[in-house]
PDB file of N, CA and C in Angstrom:
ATOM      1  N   UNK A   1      -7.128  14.596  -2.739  1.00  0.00           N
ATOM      2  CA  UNK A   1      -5.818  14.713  -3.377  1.00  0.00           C
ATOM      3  C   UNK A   1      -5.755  13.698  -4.518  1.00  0.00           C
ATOM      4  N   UNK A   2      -5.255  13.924  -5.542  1.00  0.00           N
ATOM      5  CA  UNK A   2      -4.847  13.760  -6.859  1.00  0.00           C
ATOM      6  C   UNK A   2      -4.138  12.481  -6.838  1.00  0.00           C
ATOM      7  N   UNK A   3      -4.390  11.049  -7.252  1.00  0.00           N
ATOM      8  CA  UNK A   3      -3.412   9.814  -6.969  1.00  0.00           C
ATOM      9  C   UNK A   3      -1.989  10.293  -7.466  1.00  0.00           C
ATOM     10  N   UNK A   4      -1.628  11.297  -8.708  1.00  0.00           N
ATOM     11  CA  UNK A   4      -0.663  11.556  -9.257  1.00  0.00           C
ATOM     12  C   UNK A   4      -0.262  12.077  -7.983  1.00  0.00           C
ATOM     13  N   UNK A   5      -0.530  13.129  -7.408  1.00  0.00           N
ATOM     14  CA  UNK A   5       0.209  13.972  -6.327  1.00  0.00           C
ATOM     15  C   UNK A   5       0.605  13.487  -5.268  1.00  0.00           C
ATOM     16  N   UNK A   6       0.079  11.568  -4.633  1.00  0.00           N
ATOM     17  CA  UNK A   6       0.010  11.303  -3.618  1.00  0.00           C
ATOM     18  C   UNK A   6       1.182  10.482  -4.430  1.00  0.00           C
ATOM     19  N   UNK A   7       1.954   9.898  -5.706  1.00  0.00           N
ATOM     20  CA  UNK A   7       2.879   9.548  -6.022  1.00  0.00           C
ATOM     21  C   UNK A   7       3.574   9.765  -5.860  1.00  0.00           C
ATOM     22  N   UNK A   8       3.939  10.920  -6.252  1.00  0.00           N
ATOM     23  CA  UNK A   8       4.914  12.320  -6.297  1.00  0.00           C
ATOM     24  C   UNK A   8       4.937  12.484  -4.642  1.00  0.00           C
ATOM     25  N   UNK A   9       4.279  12.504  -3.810  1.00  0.00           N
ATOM     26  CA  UNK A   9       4.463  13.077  -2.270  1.00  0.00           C
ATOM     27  C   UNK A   9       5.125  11.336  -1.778  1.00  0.00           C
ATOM     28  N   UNK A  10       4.941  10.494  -1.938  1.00  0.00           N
ATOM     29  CA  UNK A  10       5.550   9.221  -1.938  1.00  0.00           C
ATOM     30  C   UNK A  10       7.014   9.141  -2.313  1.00  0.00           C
ATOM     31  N   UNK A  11       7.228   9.257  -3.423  1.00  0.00           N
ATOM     32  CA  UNK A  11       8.798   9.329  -3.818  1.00  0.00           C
ATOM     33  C   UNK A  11       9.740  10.154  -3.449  1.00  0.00           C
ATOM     34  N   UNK A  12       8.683  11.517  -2.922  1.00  0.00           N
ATOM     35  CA  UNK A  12       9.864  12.460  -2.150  1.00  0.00           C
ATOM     36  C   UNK A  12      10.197  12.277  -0.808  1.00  0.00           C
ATOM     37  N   UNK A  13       8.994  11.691  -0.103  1.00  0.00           N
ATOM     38  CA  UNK A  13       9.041  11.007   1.137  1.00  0.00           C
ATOM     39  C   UNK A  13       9.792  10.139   1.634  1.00  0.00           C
ATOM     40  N   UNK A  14       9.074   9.490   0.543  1.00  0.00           N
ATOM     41  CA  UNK A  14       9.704   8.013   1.562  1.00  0.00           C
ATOM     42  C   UNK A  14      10.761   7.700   0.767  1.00  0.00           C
ATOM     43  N   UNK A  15      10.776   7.502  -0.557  1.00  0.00           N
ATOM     44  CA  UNK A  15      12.293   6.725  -0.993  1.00  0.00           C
ATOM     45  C   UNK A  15      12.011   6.631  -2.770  1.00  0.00           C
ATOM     46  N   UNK A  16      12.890   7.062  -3.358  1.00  0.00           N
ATOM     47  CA  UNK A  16      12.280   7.174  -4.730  1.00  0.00           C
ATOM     48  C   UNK A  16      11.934   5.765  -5.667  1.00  0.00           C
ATOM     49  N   UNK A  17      10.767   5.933  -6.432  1.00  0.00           N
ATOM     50  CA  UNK A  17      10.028   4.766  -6.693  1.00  0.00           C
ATOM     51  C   UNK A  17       9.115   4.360  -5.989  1.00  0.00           C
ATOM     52  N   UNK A  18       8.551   4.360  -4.977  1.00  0.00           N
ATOM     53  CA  UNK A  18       7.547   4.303  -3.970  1.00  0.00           C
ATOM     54  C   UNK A  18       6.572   4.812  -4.847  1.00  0.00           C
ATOM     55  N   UNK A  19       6.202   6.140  -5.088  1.00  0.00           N
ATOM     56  CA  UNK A  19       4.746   7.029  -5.745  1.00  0.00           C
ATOM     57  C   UNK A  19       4.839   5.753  -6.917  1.00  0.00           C
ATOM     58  N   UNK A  20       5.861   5.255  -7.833  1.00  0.00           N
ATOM     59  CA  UNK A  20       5.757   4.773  -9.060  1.00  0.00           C
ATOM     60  C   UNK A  20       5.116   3.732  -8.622  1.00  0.00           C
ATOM     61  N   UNK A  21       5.364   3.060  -7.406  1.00  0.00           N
ATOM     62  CA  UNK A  21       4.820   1.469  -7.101  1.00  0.00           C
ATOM     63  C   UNK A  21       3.201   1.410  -7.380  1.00  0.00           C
ATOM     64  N   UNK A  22       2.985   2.534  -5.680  1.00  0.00           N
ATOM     65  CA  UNK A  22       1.356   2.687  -5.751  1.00  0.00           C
ATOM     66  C   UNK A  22       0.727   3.602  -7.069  1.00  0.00           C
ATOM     67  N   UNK A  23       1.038   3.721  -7.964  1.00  0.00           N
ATOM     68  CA  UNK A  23       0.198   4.102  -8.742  1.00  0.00           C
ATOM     69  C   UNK A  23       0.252   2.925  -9.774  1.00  0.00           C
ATOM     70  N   UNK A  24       1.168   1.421  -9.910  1.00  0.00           N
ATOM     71  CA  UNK A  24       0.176   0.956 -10.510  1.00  0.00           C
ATOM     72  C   UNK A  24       1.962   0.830 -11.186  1.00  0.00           C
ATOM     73  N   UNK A  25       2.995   1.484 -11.261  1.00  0.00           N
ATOM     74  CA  UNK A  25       3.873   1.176 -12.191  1.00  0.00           C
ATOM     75  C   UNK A  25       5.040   0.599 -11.860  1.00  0.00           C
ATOM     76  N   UNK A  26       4.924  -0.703 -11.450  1.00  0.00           N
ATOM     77  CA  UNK A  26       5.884  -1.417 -10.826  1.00  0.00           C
ATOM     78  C   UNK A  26       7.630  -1.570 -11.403  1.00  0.00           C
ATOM     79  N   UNK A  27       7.244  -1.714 -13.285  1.00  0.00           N
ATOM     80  CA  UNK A  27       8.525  -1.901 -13.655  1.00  0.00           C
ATOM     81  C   UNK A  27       9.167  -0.290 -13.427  1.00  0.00           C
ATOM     82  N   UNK A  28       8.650   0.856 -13.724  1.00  0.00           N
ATOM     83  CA  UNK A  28       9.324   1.965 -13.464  1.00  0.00           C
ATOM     84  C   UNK A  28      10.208   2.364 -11.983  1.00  0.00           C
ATOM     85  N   UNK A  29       8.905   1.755 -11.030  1.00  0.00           N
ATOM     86  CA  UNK A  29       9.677   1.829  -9.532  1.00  0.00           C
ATOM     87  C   UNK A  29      10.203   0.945  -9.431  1.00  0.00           C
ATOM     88  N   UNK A  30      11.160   0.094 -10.173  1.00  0.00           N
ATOM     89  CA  UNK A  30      12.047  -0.965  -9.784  1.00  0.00           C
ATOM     90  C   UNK A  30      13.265  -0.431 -10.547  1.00  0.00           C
ATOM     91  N   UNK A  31      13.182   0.894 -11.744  1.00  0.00           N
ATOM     92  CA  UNK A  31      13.782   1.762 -12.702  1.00  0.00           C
ATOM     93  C   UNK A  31      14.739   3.190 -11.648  1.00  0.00           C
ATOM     94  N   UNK A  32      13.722   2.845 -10.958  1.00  0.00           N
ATOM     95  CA  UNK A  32      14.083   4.035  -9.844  1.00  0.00           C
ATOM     96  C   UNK A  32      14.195   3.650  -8.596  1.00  0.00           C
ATOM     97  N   UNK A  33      13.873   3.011  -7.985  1.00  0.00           N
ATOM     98  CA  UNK A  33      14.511   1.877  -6.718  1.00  0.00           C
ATOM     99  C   UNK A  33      15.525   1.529  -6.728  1.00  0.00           C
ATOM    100  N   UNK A  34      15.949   0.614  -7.644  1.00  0.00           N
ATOM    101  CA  UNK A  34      17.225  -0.272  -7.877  1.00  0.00           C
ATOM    102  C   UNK A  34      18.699   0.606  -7.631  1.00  0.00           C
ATOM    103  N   UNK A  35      18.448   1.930  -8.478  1.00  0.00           N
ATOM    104  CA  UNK A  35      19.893   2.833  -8.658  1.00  0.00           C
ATOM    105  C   UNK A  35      19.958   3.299  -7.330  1.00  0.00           C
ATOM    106  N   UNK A  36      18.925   4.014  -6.814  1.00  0.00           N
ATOM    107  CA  UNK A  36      18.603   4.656  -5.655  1.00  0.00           C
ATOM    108  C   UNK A  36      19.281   4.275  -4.450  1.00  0.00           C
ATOM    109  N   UNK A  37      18.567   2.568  -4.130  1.00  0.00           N
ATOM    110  CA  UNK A  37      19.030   1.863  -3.346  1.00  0.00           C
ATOM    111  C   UNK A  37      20.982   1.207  -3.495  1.00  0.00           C
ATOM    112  N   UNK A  38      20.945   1.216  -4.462  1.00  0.00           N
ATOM    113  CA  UNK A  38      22.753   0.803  -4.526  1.00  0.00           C
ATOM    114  C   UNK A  38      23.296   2.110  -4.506  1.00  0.00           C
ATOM    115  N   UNK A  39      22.966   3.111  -4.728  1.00  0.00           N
ATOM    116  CA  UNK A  39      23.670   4.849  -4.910  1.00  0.00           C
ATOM    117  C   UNK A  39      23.924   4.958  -3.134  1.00  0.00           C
ATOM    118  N   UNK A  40      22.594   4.634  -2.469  1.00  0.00           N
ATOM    119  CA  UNK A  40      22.788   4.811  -0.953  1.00  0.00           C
ATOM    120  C   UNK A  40      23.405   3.853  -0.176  1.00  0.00           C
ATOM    121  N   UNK A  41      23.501   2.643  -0.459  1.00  0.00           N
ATOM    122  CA  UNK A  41      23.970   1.854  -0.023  1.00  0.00           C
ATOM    123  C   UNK A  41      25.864   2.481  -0.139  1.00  0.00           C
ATOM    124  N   UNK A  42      25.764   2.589  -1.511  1.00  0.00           N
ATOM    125  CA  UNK A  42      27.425   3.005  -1.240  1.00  0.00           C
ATOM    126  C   UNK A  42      27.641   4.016  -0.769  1.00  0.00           C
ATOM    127  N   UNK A  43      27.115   5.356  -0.756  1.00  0.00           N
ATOM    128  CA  UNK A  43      27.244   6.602  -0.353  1.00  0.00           C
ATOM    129  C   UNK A  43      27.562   6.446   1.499  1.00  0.00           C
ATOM    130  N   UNK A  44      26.492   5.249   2.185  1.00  0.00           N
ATOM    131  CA  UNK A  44      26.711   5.326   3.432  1.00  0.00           C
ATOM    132  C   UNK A  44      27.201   4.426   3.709  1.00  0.00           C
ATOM    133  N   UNK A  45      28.298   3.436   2.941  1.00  0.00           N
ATOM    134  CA  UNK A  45      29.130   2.378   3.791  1.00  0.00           C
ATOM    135  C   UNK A  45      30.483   3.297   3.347  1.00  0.00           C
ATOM    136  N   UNK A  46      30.651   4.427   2.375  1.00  0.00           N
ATOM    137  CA  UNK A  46      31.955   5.289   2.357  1.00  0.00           C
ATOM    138  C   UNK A  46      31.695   6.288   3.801  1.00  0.00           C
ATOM    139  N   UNK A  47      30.558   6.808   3.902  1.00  0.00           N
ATOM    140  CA  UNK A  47      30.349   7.556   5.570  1.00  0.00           C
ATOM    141  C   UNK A  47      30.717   6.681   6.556  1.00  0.00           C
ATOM    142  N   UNK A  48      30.549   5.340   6.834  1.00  0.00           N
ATOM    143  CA  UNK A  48      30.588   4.615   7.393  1.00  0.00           C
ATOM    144  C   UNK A  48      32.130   4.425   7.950  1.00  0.00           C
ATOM    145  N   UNK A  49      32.860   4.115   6.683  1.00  0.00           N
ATOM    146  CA  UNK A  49      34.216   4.203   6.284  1.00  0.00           C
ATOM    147  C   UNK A  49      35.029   4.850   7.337  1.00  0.00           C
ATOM    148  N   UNK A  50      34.573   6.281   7.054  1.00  0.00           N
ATOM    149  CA  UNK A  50      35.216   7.535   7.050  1.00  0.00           C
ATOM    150  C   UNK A  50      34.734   7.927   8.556  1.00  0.00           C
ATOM    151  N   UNK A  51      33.746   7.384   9.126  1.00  0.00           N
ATOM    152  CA  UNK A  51      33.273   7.812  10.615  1.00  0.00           C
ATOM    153  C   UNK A  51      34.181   6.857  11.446  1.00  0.00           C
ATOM    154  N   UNK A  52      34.846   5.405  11.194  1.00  0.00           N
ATOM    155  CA  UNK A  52      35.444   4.626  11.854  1.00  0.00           C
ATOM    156  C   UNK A  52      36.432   4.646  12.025  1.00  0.00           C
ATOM    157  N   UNK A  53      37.374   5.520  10.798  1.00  0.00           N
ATOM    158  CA  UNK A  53      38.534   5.694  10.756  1.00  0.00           C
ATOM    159  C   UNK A  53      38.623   6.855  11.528  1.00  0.00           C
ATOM    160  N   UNK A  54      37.808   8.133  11.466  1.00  0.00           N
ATOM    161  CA  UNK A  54      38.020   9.300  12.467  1.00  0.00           C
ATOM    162  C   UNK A  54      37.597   8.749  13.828  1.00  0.00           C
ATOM    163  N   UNK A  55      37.171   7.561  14.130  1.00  0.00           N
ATOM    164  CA  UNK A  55      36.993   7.281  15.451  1.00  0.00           C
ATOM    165  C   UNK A  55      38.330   6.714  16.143  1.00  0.00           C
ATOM    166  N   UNK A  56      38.771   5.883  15.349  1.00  0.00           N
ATOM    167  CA  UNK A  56      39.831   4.895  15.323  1.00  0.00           C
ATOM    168  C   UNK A  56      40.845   5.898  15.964  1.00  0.00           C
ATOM    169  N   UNK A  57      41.285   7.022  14.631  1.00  0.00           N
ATOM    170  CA  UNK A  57      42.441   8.366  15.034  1.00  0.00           C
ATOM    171  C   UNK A  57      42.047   9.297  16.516  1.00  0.00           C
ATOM    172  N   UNK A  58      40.289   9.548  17.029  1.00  0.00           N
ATOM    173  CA  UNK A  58      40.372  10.042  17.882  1.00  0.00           C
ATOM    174  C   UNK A  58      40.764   9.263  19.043  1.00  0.00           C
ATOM    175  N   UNK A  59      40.835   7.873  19.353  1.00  0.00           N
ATOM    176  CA  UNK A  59      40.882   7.320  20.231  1.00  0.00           C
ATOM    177  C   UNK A  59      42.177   6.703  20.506  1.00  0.00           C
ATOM    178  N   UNK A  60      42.876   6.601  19.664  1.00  0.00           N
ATOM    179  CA  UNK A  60      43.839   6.505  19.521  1.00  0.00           C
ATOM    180  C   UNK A  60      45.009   7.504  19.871  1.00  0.00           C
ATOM    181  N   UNK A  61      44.203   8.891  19.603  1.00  0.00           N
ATOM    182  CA  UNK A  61      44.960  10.123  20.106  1.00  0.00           C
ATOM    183  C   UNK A  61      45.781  10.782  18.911  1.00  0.00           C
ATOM    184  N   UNK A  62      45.612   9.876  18.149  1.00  0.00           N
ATOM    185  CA  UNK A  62      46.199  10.873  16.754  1.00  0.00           C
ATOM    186  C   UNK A  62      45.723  11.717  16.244  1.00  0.00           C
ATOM    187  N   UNK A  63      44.155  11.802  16.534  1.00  0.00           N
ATOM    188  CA  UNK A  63      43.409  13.173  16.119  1.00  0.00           C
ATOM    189  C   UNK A  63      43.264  14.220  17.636  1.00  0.00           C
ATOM    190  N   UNK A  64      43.317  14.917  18.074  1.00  0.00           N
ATOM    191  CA  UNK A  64      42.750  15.450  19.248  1.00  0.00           C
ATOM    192  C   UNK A  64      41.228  15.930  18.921  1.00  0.00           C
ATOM    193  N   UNK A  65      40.381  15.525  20.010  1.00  0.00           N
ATOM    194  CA  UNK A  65      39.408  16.143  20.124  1.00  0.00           C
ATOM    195  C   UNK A  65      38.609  17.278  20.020  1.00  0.00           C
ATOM    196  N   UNK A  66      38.918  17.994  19.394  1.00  0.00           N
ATOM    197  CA  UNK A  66      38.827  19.593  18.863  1.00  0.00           C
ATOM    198  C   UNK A  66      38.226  19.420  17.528  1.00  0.00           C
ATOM    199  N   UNK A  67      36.725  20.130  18.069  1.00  0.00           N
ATOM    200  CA  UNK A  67      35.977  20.049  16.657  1.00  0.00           C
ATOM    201  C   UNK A  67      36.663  20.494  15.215  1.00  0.00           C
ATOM    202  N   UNK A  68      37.553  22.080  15.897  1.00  0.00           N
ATOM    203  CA  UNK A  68      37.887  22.479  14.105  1.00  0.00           C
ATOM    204  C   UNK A  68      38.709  21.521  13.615  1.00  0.00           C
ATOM    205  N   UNK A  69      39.896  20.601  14.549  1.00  0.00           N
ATOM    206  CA  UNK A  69      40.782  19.675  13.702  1.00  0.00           C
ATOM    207  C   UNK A  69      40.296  18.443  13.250  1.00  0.00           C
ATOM    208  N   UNK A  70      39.125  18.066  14.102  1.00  0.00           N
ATOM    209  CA  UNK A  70      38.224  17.101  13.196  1.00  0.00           C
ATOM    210  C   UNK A  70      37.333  17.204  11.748  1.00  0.00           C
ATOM    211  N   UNK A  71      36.836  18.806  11.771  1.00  0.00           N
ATOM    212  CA  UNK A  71      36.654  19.605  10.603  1.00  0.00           C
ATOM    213  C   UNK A  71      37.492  19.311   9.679  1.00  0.00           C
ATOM    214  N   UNK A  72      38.944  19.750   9.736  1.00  0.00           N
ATOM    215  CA  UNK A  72      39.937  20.045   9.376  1.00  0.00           C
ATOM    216  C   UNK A  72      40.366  18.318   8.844  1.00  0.00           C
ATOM    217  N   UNK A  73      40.381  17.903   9.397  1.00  0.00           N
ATOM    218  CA  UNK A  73      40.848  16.590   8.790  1.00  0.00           C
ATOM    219  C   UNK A  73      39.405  15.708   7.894  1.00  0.00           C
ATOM    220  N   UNK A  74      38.372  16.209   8.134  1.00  0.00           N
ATOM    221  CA  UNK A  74      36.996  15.439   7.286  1.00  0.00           C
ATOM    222  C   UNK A  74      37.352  16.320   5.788  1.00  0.00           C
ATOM    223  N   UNK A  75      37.700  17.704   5.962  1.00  0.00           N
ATOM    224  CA  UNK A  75      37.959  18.440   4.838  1.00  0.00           C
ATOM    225  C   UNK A  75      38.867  17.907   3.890  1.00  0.00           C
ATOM    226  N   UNK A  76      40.310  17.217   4.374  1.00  0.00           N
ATOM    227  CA  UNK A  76      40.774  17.320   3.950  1.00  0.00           C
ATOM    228  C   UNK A  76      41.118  15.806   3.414  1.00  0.00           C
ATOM    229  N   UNK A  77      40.071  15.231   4.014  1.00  0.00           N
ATOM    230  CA  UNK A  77      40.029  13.822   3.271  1.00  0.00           C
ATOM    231  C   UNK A  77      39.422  13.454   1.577  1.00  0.00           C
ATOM    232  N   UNK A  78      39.969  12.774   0.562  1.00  0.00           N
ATOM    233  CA  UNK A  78      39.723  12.938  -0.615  1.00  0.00           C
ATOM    234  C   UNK A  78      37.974  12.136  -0.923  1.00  0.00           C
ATOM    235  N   UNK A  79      37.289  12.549  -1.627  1.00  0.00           N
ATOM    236  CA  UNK A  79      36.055  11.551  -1.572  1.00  0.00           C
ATOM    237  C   UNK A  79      36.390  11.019  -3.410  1.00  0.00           C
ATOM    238  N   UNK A  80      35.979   9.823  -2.824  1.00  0.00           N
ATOM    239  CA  UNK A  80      36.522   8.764  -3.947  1.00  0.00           C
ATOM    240  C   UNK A  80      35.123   9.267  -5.234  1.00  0.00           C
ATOM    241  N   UNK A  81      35.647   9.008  -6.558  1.00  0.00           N
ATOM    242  CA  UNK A  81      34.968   9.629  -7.975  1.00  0.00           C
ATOM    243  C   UNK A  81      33.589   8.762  -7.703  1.00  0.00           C
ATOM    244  N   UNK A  82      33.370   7.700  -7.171  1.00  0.00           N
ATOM    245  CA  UNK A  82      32.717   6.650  -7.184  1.00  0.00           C
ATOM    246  C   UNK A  82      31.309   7.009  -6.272  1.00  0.00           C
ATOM    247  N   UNK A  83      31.959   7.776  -5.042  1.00  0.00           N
ATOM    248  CA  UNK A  83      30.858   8.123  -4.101  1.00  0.00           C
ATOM    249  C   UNK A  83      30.130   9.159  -4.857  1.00  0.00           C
ATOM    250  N   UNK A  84      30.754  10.450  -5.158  1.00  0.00           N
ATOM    251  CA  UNK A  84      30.080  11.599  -6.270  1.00  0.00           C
ATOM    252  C   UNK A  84      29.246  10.875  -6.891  1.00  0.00           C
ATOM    253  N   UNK A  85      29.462  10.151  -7.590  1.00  0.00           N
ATOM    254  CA  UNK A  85      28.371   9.351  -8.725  1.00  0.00           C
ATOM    255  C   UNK A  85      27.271   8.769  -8.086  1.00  0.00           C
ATOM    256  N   UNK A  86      27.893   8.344  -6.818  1.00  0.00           N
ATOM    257  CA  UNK A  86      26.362   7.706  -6.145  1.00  0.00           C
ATOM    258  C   UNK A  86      25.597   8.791  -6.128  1.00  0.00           C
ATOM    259  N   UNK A  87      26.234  10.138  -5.496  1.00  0.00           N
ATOM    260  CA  UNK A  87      25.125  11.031  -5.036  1.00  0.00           C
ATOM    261  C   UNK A  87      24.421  11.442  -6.293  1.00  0.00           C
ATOM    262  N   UNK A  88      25.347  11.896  -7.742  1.00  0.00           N
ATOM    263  CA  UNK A  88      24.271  12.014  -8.325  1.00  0.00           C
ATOM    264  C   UNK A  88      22.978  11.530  -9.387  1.00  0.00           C
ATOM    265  N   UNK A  89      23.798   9.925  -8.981  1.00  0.00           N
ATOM    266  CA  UNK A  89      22.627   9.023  -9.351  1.00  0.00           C
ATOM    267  C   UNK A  89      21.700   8.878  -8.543  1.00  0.00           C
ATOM    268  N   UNK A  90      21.689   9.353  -7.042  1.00  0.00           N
ATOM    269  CA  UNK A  90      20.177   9.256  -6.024  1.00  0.00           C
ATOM    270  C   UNK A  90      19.868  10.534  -6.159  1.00  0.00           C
ATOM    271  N   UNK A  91      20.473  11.614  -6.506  1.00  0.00           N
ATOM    272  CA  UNK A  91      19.127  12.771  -6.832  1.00  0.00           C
ATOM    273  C   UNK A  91      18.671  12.620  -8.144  1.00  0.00           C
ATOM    274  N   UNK A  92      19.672  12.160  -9.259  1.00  0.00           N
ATOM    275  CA  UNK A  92      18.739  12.126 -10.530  1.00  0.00           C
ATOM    276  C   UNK A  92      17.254  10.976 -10.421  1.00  0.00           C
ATOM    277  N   UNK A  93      17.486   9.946  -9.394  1.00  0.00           N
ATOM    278  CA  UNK A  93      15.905   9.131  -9.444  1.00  0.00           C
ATOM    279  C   UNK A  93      15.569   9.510  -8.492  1.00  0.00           C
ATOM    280  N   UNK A  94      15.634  10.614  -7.755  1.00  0.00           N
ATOM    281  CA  UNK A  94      14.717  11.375  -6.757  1.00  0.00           C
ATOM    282  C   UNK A  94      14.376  12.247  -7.294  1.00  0.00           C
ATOM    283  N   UNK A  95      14.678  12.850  -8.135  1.00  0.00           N
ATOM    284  CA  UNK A  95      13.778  14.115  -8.933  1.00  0.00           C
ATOM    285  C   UNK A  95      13.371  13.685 -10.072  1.00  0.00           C
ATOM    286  N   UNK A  96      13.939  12.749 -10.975  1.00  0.00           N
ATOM    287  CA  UNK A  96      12.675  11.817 -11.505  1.00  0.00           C
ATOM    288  C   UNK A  96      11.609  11.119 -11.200  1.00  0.00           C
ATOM    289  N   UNK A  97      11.835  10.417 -10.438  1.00  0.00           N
ATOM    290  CA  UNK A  97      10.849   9.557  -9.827  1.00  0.00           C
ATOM    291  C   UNK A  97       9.512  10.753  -9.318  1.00  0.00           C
ATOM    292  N   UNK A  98      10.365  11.670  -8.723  1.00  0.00           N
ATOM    293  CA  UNK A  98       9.022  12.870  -8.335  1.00  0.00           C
ATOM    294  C   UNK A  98       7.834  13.378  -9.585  1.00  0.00           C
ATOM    295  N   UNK A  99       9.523  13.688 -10.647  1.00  0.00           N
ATOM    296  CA  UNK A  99       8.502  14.640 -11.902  1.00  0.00           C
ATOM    297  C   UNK A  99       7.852  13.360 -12.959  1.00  0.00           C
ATOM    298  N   UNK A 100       8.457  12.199 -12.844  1.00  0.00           N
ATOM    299  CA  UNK A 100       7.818  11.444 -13.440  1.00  0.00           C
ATOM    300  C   UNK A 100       6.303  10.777 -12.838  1.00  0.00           C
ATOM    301  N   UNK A 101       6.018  10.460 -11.685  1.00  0.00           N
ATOM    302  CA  UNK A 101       4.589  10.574 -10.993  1.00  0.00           C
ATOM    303  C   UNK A 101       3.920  11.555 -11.638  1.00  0.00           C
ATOM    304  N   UNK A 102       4.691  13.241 -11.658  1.00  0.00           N
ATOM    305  CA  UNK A 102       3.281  13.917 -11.621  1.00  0.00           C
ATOM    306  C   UNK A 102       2.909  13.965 -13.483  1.00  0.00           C
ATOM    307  N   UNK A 103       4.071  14.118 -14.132  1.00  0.00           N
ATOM    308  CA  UNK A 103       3.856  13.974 -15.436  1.00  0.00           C
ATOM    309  C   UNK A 103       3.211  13.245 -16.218  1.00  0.00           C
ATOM    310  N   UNK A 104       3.946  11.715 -15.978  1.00  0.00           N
ATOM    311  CA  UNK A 104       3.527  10.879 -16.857  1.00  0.00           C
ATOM    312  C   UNK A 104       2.054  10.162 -16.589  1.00  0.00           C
ATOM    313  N   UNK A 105       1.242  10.188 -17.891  1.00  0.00           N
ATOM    314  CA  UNK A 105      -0.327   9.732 -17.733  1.00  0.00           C
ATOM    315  C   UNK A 105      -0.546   8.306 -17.419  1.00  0.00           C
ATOM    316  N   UNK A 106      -1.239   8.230 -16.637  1.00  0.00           N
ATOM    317  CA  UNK A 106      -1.725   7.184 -16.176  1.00  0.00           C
ATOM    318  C   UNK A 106      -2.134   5.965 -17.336  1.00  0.00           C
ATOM    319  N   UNK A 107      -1.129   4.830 -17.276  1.00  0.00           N
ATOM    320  CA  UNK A 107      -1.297   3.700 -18.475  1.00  0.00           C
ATOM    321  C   UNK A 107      -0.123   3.731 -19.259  1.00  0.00           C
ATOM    322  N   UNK A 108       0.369   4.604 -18.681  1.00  0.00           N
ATOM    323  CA  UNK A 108       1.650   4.994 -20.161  1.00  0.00           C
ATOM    324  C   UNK A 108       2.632   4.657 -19.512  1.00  0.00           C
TER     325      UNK A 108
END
């Protein structure tokens, strides 16, 4: 297998910027790490958020236990402009980080 391809199978794997590391391009996977890692970091302390507070209401008894009204109330909770942006700043350096491994030439 192709070091480019084992980049590219790296960044989709495991975490984007990884393929960029082992092939040698450290400042790029720190280009694509950095956003990645703060995009997820916020994306799952707003899940986080939002799982404690529906715990809080089920136990409390203000939510009843009934999957559709727990549905029903995750639906109808607003997701802040801020989280959106995380998500699509961790797929834009997850599908860079991928097409940039297999693309870009080695040295460049």
């Amino acid at each position: 297998m192709r070091r480019k391809s084992v980049g590219a199978l790296l960044s989709a794997l495991v975490f984007p910027g990884v393929g960029q590391y082992y092939l040698g391009r450290r400042t790029r996977a720190l280009l694509f790490l950095a956003p990645a890692a703060v995009a997820g970091i916020l994306y799952f302390n707003f899940a986080l958020d939002q799982a404690n507070t529906m715990a809080d209401q089920l136990l409390s008894g203000k939510l009843a236990a009934d999957p559709a009204a727990i549905e029903a109330q995750l639906a109808s909770a607003p997701t802040p402009v801020s989280v959106t942006l995380a998500g699509i700043v961790f797929v834009v350096c997850y599908v860079g980080s991928i097409v940039e491994a297999l693309i870009v030439k080695p040295g460049a």
